[in-house]
N, C-alpha and C. Protein backbone atom coordinates (compact mmCIF):
# COMPACT_ATOMS: atom_id res chain seq x y z
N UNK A 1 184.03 -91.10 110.95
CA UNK A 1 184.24 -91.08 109.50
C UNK A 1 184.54 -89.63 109.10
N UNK A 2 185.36 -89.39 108.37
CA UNK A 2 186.09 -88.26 107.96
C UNK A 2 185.06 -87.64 106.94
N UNK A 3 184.66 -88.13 106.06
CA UNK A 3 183.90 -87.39 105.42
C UNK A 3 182.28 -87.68 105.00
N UNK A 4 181.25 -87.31 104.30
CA UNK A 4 179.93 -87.56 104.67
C UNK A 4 179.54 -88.58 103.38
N UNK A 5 179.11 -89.50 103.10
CA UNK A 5 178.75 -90.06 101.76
C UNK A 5 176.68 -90.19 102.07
N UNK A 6 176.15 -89.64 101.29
CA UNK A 6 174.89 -89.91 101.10
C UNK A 6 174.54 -90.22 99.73
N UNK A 7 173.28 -90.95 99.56
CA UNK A 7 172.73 -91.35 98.01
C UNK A 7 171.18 -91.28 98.53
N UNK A 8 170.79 -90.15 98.35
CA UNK A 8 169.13 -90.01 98.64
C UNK A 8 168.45 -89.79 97.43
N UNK A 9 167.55 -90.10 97.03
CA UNK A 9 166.47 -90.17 95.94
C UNK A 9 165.10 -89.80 96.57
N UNK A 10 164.58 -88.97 96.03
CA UNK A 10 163.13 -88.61 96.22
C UNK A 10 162.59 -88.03 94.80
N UNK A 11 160.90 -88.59 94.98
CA UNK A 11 159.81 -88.69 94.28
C UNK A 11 159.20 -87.19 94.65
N UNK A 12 158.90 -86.08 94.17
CA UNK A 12 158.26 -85.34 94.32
C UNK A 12 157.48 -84.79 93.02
N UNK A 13 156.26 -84.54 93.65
CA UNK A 13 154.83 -83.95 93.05
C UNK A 13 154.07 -82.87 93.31
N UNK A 14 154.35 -82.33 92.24
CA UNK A 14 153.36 -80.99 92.44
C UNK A 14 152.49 -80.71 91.58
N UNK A 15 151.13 -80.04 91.68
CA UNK A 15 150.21 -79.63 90.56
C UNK A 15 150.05 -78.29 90.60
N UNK A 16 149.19 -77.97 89.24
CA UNK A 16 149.14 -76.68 88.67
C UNK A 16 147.42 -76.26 89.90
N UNK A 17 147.76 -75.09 89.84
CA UNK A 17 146.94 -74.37 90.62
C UNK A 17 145.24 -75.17 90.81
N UNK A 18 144.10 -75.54 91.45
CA UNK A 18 143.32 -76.36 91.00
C UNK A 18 142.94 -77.26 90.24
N UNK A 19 144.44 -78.13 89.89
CA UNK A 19 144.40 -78.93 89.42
C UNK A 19 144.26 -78.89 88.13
N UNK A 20 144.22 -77.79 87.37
CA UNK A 20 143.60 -77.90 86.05
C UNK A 20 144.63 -78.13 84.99
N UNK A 21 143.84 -78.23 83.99
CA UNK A 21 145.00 -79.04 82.63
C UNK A 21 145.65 -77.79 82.00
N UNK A 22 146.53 -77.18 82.55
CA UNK A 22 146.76 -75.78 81.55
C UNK A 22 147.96 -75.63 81.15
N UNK A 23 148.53 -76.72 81.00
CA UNK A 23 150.18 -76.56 80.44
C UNK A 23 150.02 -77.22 79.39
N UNK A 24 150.03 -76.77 77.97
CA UNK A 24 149.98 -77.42 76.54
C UNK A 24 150.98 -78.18 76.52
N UNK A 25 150.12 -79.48 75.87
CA UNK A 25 151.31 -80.74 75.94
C UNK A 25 152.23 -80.57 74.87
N UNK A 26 152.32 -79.74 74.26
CA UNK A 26 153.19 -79.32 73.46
C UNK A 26 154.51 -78.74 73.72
N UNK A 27 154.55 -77.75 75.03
CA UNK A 27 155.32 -77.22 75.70
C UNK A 27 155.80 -78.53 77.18
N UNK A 28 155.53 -79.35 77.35
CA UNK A 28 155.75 -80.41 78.54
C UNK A 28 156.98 -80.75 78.24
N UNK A 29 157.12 -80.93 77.23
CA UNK A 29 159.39 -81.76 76.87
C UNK A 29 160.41 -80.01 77.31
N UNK A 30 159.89 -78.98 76.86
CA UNK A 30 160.48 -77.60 76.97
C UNK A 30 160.53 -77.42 78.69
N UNK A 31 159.71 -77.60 79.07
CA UNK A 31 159.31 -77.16 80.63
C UNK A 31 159.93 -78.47 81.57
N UNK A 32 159.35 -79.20 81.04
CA UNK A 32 160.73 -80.81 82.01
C UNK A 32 162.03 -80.48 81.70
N UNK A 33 162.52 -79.75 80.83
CA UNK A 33 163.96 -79.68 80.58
C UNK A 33 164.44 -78.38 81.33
N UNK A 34 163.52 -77.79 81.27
CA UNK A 34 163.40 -76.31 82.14
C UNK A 34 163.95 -76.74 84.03
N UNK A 35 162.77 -77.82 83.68
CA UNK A 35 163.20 -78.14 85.36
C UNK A 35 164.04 -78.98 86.06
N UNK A 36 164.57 -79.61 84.88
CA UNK A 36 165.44 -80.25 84.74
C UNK A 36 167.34 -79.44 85.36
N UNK A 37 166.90 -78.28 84.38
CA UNK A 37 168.57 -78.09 84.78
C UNK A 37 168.46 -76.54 85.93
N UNK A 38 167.04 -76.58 86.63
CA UNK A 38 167.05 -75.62 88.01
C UNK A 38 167.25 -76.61 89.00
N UNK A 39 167.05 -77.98 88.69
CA UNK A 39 166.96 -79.31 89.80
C UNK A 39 169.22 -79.16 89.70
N UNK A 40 169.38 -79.34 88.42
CA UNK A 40 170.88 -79.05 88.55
C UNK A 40 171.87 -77.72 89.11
N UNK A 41 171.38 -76.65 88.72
CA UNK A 41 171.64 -75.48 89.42
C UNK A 41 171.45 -75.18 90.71
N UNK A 42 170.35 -76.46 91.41
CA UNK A 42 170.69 -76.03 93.45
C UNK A 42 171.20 -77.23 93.43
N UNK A 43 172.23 -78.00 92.77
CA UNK A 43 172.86 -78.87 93.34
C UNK A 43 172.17 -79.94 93.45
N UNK A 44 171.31 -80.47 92.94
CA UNK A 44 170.76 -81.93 93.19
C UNK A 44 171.20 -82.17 91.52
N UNK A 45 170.56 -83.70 91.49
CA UNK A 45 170.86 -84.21 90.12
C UNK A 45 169.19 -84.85 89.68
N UNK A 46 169.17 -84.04 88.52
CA UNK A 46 167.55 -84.91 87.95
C UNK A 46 168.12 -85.88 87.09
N UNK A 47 166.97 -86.86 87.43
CA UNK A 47 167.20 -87.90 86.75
C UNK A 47 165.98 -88.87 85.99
N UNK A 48 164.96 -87.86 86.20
CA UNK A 48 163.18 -87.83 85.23
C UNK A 48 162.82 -87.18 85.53
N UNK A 49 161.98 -86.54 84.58
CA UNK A 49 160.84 -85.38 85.12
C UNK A 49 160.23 -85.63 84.09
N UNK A 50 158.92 -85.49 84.10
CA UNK A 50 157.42 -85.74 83.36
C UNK A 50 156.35 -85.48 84.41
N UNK A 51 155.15 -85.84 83.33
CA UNK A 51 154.04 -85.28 84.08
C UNK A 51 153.06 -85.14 82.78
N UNK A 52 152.06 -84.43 83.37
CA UNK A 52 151.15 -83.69 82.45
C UNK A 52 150.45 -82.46 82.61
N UNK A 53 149.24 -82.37 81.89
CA UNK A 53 149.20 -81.19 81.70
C UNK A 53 148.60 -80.19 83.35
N UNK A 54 148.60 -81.35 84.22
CA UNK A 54 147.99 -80.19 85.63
C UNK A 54 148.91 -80.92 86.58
N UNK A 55 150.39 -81.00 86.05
CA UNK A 55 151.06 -81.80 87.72
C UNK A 55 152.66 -82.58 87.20
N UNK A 56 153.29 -82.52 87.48
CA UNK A 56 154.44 -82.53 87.30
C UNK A 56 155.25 -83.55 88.24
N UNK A 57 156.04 -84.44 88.01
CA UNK A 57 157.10 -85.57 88.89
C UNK A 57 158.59 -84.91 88.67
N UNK A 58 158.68 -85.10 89.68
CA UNK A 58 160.63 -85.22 89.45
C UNK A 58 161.61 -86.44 90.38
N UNK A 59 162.12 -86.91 89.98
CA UNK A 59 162.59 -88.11 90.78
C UNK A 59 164.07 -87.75 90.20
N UNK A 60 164.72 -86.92 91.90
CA UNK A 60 166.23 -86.18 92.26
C UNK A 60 166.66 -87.05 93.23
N UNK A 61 168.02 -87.18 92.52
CA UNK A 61 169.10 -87.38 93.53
C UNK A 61 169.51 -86.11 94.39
N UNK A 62 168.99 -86.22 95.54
CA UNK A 62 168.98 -85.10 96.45
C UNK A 62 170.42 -84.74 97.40
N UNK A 63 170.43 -83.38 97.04
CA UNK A 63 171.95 -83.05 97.58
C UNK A 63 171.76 -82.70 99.20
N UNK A 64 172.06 -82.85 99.90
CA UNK A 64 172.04 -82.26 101.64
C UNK A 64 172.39 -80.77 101.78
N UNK A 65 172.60 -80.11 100.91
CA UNK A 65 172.62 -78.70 101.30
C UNK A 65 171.77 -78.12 101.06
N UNK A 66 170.90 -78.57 100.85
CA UNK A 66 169.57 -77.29 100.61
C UNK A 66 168.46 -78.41 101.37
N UNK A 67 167.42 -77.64 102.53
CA UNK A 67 166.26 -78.58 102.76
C UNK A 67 165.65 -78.75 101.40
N UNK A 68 164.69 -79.79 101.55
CA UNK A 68 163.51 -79.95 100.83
C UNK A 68 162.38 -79.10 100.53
N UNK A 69 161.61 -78.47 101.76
CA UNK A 69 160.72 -77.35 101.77
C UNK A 69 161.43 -75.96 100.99
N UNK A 70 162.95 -75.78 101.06
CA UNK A 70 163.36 -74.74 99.67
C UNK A 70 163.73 -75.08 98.71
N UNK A 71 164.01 -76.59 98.37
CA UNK A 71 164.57 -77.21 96.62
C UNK A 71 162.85 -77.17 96.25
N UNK A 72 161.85 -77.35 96.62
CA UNK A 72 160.60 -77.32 96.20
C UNK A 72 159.83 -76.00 95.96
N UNK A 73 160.15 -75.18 96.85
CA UNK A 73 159.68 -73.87 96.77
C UNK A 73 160.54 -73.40 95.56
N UNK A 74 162.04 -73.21 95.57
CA UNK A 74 162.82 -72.84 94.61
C UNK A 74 161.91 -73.55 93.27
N UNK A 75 162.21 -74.52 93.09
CA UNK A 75 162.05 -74.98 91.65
C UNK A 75 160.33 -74.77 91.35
N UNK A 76 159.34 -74.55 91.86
CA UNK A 76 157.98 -73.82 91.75
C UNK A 76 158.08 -72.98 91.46
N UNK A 77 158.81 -71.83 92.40
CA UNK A 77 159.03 -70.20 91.48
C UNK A 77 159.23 -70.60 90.27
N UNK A 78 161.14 -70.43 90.20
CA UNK A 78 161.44 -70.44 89.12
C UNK A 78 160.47 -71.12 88.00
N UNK A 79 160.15 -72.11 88.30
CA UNK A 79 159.17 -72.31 87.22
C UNK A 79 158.15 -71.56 86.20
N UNK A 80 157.42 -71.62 87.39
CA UNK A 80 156.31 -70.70 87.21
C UNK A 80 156.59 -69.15 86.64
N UNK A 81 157.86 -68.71 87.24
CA UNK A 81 158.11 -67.51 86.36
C UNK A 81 158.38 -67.58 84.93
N UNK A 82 159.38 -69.05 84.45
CA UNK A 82 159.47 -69.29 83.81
C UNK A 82 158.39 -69.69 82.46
N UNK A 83 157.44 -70.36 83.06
CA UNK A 83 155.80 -70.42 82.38
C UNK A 83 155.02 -68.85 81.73
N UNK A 84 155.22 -68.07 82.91
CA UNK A 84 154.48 -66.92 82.70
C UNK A 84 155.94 -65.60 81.87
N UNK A 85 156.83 -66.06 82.00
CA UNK A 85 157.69 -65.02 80.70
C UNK A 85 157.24 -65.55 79.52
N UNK A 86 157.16 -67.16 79.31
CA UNK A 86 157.42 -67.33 78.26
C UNK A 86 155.83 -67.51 77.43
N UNK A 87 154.62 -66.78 78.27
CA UNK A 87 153.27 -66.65 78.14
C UNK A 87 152.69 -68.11 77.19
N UNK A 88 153.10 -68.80 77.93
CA UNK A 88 152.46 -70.36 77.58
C UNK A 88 150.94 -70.26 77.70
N UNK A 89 150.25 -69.69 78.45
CA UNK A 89 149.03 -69.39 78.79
C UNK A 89 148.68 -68.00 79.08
N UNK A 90 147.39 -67.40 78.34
CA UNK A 90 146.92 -66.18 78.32
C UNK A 90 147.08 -65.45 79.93
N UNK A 91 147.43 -66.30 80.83
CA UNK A 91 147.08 -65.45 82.17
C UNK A 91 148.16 -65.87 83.16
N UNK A 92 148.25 -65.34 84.47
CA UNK A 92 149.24 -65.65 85.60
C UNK A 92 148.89 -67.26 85.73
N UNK A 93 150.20 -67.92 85.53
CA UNK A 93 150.15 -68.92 86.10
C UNK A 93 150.69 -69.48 87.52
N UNK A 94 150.21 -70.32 87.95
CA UNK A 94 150.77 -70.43 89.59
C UNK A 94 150.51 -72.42 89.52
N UNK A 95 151.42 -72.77 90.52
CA UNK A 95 151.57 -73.71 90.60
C UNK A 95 150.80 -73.99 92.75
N UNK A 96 150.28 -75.02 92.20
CA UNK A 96 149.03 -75.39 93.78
C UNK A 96 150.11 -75.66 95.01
N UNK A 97 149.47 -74.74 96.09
CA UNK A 97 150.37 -74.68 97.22
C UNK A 97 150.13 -76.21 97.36
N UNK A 98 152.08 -76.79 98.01
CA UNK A 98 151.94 -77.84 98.82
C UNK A 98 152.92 -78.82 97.34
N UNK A 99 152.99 -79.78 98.08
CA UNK A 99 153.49 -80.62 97.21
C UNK A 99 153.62 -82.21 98.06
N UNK A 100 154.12 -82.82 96.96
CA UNK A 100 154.13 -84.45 97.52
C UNK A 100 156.03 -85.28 97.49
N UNK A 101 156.08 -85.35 98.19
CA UNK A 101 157.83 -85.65 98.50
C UNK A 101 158.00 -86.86 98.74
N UNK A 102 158.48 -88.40 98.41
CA UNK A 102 158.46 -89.49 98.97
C UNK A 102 159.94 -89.63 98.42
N UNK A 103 160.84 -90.34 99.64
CA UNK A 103 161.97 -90.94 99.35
C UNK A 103 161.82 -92.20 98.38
N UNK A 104 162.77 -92.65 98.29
CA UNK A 104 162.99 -94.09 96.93
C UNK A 104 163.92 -94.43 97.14
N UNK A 105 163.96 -95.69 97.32
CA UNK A 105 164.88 -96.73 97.41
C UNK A 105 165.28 -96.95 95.99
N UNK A 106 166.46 -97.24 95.98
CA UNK A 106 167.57 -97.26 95.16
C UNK A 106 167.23 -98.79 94.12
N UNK A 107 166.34 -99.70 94.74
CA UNK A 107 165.94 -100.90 93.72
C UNK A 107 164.69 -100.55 93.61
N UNK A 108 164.09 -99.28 93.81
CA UNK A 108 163.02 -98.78 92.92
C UNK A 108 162.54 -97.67 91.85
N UNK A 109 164.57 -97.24 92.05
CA UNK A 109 164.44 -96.06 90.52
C UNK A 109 163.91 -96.50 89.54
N UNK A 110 164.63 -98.11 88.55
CA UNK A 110 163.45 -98.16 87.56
C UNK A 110 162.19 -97.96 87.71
N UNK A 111 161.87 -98.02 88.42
CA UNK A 111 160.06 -98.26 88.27
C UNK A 111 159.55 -97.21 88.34
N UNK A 112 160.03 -96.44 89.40
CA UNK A 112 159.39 -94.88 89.47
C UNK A 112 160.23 -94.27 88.18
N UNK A 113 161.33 -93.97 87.30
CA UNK A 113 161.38 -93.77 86.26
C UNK A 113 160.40 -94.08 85.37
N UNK A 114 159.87 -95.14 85.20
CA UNK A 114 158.95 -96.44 84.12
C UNK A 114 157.61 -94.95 84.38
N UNK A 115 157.14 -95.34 85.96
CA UNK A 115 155.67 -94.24 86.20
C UNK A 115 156.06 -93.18 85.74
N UNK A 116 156.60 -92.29 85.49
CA UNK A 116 157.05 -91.08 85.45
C UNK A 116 157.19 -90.55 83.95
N UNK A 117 157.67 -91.71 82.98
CA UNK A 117 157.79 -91.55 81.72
C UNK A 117 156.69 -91.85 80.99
N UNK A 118 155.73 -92.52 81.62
CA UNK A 118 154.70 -92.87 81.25
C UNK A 118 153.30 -92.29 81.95
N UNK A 119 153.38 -91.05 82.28
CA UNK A 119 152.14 -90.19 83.10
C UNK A 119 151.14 -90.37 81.91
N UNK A 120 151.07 -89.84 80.61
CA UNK A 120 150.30 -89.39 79.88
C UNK A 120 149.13 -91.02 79.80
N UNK A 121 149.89 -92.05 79.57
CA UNK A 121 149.31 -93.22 79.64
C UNK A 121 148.14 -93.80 80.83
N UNK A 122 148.95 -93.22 81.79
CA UNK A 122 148.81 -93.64 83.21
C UNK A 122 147.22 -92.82 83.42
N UNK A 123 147.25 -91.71 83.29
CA UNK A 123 146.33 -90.54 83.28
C UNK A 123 145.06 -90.75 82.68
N UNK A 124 145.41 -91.75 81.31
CA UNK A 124 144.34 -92.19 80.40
C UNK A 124 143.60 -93.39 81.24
N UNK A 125 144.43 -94.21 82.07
CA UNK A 125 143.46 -95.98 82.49
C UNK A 125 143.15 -95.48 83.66
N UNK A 126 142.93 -94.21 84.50
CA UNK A 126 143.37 -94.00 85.78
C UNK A 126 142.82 -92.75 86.00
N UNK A 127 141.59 -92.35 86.68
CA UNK A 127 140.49 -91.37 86.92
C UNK A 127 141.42 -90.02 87.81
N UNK A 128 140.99 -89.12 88.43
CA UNK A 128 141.62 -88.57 89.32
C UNK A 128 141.49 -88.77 90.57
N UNK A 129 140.06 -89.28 90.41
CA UNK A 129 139.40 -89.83 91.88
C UNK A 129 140.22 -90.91 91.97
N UNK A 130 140.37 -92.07 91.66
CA UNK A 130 141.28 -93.28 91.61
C UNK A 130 142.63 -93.07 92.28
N UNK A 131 143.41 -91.97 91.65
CA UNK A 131 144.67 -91.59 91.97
C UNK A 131 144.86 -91.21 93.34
N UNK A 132 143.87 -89.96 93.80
CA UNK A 132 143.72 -89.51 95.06
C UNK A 132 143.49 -90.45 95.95
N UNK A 133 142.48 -91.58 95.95
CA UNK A 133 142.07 -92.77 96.61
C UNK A 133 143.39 -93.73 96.68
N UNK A 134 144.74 -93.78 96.14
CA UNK A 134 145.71 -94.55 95.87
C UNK A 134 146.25 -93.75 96.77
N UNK A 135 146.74 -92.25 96.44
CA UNK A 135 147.75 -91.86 97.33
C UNK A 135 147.68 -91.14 98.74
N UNK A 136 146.17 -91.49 99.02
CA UNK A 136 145.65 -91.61 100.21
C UNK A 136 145.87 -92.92 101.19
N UNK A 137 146.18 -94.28 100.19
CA UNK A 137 146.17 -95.62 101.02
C UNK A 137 147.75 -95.55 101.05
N UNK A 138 148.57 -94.81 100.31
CA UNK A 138 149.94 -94.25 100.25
C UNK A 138 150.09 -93.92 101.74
N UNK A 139 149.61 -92.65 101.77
CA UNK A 139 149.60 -91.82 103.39
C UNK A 139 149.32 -92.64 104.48
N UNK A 140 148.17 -93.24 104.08
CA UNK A 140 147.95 -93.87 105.49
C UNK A 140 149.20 -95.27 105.85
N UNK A 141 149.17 -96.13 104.59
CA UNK A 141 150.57 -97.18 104.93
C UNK A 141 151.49 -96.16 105.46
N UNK A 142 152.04 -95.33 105.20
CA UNK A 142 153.58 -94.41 105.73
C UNK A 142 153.26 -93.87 106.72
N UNK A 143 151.83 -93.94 107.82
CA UNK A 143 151.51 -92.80 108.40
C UNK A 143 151.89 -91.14 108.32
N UNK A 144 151.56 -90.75 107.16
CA UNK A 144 151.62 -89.50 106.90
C UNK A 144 150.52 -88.91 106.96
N UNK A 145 150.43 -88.04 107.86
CA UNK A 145 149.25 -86.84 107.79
C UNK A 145 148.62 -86.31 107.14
N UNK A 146 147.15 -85.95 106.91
CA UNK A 146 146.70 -85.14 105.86
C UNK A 146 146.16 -84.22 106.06
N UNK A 147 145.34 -83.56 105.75
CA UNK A 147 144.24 -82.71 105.86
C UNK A 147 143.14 -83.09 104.86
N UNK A 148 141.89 -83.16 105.17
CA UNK A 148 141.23 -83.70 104.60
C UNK A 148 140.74 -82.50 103.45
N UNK A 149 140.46 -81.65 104.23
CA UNK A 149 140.03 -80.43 103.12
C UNK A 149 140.74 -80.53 101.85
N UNK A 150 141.86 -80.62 101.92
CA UNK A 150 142.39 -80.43 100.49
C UNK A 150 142.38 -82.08 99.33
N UNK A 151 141.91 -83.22 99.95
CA UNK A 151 141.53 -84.10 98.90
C UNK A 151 140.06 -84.18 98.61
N UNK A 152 139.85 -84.94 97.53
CA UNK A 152 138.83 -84.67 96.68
C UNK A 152 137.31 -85.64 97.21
N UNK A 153 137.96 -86.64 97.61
CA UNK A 153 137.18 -87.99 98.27
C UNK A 153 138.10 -88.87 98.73
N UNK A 154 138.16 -89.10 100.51
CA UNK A 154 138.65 -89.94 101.11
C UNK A 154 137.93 -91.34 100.91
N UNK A 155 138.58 -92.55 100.49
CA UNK A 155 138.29 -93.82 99.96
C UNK A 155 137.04 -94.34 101.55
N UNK A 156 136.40 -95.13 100.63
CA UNK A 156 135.52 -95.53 101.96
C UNK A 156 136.19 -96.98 102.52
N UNK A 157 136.41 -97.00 103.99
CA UNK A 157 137.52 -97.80 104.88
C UNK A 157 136.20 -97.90 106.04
C-alpha cells in the first residue's frame, strides 16, 4: 500500500500533583481550551477534554508522528506553565508524574465523550477510593502493570 491510513483514538488521564483539588472550577472551560489547541499544535486532533478540579481527560485522535510518552509530557509542560503564568494558584503548580493512556474504539467515542463531559457529576456519585478500585479491575482485565505504591487501596480479590 502506497500510502499509510490510521484512525487511532486514545483516552488519556492525568492528575494534579497529589491529587489535590487546586484548579478553580472557574478556570476548567479556559484551561480545557488551553489544552485543547496544544493537543492541535503537535498534530493530533482533540475532540473532549474535561475533568476537574485534581485531573484532567482528553480523548485525541492521535497522529503517528509524535510517540505518546512525548504528546503527554508535551501537553503537561505546556500546561502547567501555562497554569503557573497565568497564577491560577498562589504557588508552583505541577501536574502528578505518570499518566493513564487507553486506546478507544471508534463505537465507543460517544460514551467516553458522555464520561468526560460529565466528570463533575461523575465525581459527585463516585468516591476516589471507588474510582481507583474501578481502574484497577481496568488494569488487571487489559493486563496492565502497576505498581502498587502509587494506588491508594488495591480492591480486596
Amino acid at each position: 500500500m502506497a500510502n499509510t491510513y490510521t484512525k487511532i483514538y486514545l483516552h488519556v488521564v492525568f492528575a494534579v500533583k497529589n491529587r489535590e483539588a487546586l484548579i478553580p472550577a472557574i478556570y476548567l472551560p479556559e484551561l480545557h481550551a488551553y489544552i485543547g489547541g496544544i493537543i492541535k499544535k503537535m498534530g493530533h486532533t482533540p475532540m473532549c477534554i474535561g475533568g476537574t478540579e485534581n485531573h484532567i481527560h482528553c480523548l485525541i485522535q492521535y497522529n503517528l508522528n509524535q510517540s505518546i510518552p512525548d504528546m503527554v509530557r508535551d501537553l503537561k509542560c505546556s500546561s502547567s506553565a501555562h497554569i503557573n503564568r497565568q497564577n491560577i494558584i498562589p504557588f508552583r503548580f505541577e501536574w502528578q508524574r505518570g499518566y493513564a493512556c487507553f486506546s478507544i474504539s471508534h463505537s465507543h467515542i460517544d460514551s467516553v465523550m458522555d464520561y468526560i463531559r460529565h466528570q463533575f457529576e461523575h465525581h459527585n456519585n463516585v468516591t476516589l477510593e471507588d474510582e481507583i478500585i474501578k481502574i484497577i479491575k481496568i488494569m488487571k482485565k487489559y493486563d496492565i502493570d502497576y505498581d502498587p505504591q502509587y494506588i491508594i487501596r488495591a480492591p480486596d480479590q
